[in-house]
C-alpha atoms as a PDB file:
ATOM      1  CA  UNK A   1     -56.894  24.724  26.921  1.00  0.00           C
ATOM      2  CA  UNK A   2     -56.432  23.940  23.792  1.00  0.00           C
ATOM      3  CA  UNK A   3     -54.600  27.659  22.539  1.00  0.00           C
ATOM      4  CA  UNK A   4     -52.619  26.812  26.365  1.00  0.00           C
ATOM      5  CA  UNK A   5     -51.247  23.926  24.269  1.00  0.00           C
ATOM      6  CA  UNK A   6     -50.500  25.524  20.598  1.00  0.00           C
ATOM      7  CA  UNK A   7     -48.455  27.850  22.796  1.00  0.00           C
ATOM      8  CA  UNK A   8     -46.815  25.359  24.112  1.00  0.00           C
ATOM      9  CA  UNK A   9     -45.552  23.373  21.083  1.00  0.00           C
ATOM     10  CA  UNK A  10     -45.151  26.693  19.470  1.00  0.00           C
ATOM     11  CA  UNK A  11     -42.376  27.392  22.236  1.00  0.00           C
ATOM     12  CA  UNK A  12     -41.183  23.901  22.164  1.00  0.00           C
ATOM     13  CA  UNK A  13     -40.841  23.939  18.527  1.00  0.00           C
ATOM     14  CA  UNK A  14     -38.709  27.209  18.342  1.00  0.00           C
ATOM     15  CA  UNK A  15     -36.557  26.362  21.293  1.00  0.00           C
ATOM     16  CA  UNK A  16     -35.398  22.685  19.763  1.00  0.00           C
ATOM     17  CA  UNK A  17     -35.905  22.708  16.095  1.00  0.00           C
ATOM     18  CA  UNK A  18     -31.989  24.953  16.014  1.00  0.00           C
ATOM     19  CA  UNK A  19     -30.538  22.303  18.260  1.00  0.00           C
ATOM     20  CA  UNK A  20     -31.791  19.699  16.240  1.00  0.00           C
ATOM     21  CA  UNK A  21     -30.660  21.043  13.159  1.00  0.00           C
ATOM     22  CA  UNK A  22     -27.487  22.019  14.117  1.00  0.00           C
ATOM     23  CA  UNK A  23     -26.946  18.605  15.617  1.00  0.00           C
ATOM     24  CA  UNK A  24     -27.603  16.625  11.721  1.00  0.00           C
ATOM     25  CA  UNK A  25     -24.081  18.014  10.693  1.00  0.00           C
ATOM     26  CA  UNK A  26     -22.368  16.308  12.711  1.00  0.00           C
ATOM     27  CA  UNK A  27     -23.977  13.504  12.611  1.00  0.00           C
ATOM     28  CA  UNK A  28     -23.964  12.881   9.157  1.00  0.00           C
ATOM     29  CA  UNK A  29     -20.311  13.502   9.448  1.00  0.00           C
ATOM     30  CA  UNK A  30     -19.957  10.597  11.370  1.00  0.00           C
ATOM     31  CA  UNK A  31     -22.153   8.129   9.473  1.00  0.00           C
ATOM     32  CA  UNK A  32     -19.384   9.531   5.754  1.00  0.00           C
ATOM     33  CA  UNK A  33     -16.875   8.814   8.547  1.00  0.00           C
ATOM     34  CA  UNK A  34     -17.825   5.571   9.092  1.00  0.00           C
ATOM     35  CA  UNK A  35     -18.687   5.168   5.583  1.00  0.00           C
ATOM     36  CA  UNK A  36     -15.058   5.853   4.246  1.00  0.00           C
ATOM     37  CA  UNK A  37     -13.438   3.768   6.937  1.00  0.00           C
ATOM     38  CA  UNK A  38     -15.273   0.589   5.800  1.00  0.00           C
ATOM     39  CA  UNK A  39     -13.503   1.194   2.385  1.00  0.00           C
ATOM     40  CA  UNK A  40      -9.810   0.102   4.156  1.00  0.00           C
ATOM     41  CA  UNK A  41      -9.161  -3.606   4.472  1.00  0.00           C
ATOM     42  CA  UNK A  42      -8.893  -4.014   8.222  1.00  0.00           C
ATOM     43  CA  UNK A  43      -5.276  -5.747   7.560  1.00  0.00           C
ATOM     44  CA  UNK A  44      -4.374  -2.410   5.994  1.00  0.00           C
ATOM     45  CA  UNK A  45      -4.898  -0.787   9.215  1.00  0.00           C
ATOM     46  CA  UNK A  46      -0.924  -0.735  10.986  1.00  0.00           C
ATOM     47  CA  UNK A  47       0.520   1.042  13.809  1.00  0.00           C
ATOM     48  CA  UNK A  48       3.138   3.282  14.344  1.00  0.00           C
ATOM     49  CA  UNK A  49       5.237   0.223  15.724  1.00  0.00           C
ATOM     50  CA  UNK A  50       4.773  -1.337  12.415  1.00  0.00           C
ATOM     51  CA  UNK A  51       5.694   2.436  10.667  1.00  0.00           C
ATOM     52  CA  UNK A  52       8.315   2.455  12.452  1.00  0.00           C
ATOM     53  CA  UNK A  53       9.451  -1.302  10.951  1.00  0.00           C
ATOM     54  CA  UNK A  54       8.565   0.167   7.342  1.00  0.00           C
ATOM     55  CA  UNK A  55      10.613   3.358   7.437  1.00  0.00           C
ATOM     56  CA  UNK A  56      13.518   1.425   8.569  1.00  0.00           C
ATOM     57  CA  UNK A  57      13.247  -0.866   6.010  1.00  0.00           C
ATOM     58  CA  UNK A  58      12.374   2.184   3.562  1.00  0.00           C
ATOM     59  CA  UNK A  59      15.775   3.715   5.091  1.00  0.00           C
ATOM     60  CA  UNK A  60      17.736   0.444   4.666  1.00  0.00           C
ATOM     61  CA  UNK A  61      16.763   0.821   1.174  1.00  0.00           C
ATOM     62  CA  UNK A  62      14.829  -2.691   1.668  1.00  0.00           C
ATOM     63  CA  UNK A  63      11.781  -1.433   0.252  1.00  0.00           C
ATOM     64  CA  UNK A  64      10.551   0.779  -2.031  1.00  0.00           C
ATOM     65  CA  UNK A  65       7.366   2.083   0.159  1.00  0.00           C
ATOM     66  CA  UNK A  66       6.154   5.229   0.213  1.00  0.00           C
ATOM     67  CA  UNK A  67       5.808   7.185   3.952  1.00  0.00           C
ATOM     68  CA  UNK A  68       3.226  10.109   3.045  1.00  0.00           C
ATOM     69  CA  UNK A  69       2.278  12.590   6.100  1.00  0.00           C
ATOM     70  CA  UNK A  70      -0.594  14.244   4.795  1.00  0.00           C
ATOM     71  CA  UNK A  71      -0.463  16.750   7.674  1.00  0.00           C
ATOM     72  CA  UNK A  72      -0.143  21.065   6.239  1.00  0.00           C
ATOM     73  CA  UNK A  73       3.479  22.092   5.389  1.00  0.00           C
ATOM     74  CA  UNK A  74       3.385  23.915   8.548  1.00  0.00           C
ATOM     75  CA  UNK A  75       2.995  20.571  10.874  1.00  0.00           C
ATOM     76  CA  UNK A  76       5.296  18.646   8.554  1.00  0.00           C
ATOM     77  CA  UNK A  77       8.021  21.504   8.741  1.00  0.00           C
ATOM     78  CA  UNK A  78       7.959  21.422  12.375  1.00  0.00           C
ATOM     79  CA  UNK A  79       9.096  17.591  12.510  1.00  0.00           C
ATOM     80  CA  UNK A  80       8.244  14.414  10.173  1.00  0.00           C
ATOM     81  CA  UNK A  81       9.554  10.892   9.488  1.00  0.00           C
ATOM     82  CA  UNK A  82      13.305  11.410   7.566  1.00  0.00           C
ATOM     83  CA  UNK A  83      12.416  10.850   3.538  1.00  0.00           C
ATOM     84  CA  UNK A  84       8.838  10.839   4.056  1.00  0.00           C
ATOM     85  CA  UNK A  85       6.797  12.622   1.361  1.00  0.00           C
ATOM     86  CA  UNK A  86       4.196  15.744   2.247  1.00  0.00           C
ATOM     87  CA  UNK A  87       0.906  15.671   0.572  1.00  0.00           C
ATOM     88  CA  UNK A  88      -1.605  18.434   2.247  1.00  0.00           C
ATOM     89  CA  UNK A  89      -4.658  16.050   3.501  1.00  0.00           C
ATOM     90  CA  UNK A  90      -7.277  18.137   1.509  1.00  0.00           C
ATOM     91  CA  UNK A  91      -4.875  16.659  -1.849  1.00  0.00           C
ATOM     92  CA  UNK A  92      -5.509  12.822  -2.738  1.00  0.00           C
ATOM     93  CA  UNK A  93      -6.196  13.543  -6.427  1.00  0.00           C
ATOM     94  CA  UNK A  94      -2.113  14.669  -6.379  1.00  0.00           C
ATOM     95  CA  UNK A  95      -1.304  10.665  -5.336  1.00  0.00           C
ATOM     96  CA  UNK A  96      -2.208   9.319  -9.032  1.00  0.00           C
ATOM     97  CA  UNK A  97      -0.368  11.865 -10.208  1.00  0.00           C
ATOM     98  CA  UNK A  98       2.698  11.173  -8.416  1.00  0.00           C
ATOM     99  CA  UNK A  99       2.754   7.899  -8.421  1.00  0.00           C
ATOM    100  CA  UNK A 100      -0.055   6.338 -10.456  1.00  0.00           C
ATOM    101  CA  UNK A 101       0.758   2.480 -10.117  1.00  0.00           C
ATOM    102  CA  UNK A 102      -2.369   1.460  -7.955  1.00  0.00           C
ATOM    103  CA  UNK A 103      -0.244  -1.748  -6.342  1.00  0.00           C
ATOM    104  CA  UNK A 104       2.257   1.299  -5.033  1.00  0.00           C
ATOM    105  CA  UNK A 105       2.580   0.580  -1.347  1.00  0.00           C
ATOM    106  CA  UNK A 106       1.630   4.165   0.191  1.00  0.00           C
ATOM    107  CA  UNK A 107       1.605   4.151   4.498  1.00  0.00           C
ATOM    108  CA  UNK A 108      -0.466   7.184   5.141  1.00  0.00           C
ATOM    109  CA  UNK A 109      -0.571   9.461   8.817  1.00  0.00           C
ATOM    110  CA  UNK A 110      -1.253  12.482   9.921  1.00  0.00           C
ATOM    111  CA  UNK A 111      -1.241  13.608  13.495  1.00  0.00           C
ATOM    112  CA  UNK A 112      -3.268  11.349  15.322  1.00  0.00           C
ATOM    113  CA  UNK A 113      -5.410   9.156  12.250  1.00  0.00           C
ATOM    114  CA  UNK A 114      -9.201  11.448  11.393  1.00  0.00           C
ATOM    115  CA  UNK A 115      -7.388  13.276   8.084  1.00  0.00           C
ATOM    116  CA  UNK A 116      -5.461   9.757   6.911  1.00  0.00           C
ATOM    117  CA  UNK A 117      -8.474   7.998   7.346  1.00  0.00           C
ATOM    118  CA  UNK A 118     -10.640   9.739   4.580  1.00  0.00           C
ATOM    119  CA  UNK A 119      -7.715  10.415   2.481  1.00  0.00           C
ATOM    120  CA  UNK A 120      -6.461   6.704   2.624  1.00  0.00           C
ATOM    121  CA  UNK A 121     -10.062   5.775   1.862  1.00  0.00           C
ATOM    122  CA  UNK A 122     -10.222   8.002  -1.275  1.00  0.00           C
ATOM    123  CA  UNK A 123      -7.186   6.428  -2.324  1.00  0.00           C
ATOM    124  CA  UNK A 124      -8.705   3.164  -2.297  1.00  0.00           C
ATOM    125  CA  UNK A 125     -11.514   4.523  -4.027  1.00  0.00           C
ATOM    126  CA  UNK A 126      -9.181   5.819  -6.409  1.00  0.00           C
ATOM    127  CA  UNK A 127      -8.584   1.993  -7.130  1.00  0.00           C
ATOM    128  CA  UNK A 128      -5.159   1.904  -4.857  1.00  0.00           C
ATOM    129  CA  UNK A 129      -4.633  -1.935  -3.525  1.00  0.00           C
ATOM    130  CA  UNK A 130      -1.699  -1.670  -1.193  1.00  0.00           C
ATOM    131  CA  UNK A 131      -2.418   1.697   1.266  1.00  0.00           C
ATOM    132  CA  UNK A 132      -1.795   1.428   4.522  1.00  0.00           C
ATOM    133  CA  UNK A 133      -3.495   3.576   7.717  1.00  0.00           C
ATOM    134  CA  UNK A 134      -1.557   4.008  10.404  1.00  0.00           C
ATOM    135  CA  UNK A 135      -3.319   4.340  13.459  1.00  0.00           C
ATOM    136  CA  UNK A 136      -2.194   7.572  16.180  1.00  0.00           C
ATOM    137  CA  UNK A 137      -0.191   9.340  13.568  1.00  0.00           C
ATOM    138  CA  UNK A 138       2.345  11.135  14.225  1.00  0.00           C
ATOM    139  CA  UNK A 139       1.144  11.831  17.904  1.00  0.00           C
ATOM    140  CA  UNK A 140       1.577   8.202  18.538  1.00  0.00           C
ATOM    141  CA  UNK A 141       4.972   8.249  16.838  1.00  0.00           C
ATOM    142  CA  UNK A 142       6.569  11.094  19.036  1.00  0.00           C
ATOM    143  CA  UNK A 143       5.259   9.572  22.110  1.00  0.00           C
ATOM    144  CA  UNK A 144       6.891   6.321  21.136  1.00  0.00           C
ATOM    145  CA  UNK A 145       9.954   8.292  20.785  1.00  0.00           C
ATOM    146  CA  UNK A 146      11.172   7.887  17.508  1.00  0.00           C
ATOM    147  CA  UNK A 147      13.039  10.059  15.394  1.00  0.00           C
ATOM    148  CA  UNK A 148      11.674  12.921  13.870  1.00  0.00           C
ATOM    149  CA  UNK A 149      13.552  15.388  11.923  1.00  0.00           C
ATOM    150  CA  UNK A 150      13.550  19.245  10.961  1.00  0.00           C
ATOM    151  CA  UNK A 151      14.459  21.149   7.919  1.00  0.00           C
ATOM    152  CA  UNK A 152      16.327  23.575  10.327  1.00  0.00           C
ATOM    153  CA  UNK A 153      17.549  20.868  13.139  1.00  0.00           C
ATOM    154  CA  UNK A 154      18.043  17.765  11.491  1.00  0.00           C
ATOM    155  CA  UNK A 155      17.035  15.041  14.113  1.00  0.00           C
ATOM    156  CA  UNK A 156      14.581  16.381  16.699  1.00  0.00           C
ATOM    157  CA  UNK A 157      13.428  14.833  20.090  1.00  0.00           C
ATOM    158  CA  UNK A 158      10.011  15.216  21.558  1.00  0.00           C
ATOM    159  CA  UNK A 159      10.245  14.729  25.274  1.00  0.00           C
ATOM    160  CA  UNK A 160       6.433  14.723  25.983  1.00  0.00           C
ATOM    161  CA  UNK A 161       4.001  15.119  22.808  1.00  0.00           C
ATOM    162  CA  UNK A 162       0.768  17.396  23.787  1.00  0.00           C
ATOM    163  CA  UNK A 163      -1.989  15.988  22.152  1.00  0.00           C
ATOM    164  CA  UNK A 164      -4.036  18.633  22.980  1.00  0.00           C
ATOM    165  CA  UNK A 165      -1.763  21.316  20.454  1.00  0.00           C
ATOM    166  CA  UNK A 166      -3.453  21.477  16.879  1.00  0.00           C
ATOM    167  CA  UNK A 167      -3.227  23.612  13.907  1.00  0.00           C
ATOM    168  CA  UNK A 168      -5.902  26.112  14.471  1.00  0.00           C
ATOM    169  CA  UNK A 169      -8.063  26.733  11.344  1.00  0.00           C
ATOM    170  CA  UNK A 170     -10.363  29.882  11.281  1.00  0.00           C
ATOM    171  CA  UNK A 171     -13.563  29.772   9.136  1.00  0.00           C
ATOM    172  CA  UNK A 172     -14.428  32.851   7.631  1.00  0.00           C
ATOM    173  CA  UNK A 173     -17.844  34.061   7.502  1.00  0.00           C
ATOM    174  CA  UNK A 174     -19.127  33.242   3.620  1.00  0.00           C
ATOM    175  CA  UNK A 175     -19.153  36.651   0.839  1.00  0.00           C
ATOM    176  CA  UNK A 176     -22.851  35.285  -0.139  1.00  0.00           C
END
């Protein structure tokens, strides 16, 4: 009875301990993610209908904020917000450099709001005061139906935005 149930754990033990490992990933992504996102003031948390205020006010020249899409080159190519500024997500160490007044009001998307929310909260660990996260990203934006505009086109139209379209990224196996 007793070697009935050492085989038993034994089994039990080889067939979960891989699930449960590969399950802590994740999960301890989501407890950084939550982590970083306490770092934004919850009134520095905006909308795309309040983007959408901001860029015409940065168009009318009535304010000096900065609109940064931290989506890849490739995304931002294919349409973004007329004179806003591309920063690759996985790049928050070029903001100081580019503009390294920390009351510099930066609104920060990507395309829907996982990549602006731990580069916006890096930015406020950078010491950065007046950052904005805009909530749905560009996704939201398109939906709404405001203008986006292309290198190649000038001012684009989205009739129906599929969420479900993504840069793919492949991970390569590691040389070690």
């Amino acid at each position: 009875m007793n070697s009935t149930w050492l085989w038993s754990l034994a089994a039990v033990t080889i067939l979960f301990i891989p699930t449960i490992t590969l399950a802590a990933p994740a999960d301890e992504e989501k407890k950084v993610f939550a982590e970083l996102s306490a770092l934004i003031p919850k009134d520095r948390v905006a909308s795309v209908d309040d983007l959408y205020k901001k860029w015409q006010e940065v168009q009318a020249k009535k304010s000096k904020a900065i609109i940064l899409d931290i989506r890849s080159y490739a995304e931002f190519y294919a349409g973004h917000l007329d004179g806003s500024n591309n920063i690759s997500s996985g790049h928050p160490y070029l903001v100081p450099k580019t503009w390294p007044d920390p009351n510099t009001e930066i609104w920060v998307f990507c395309r829907t709001q996982h990549r602006a929310t731990y580069f916006t909260s890096f930015l406020y660990r950078y010491g950065y005061k007046n950052v904005y996260l805009v909530k749905g990203g560009i996704a939201d934006w398109a939906e709404k139906g405001y203008p986006l505009f292309s290198k190649d086109f000038g001012e684009i139209k989205v009739l129906k935005y599929n969420k479900e379209l993504k840069e793919e990224y492949e991970v390569r196996p590691s040389m070690n």
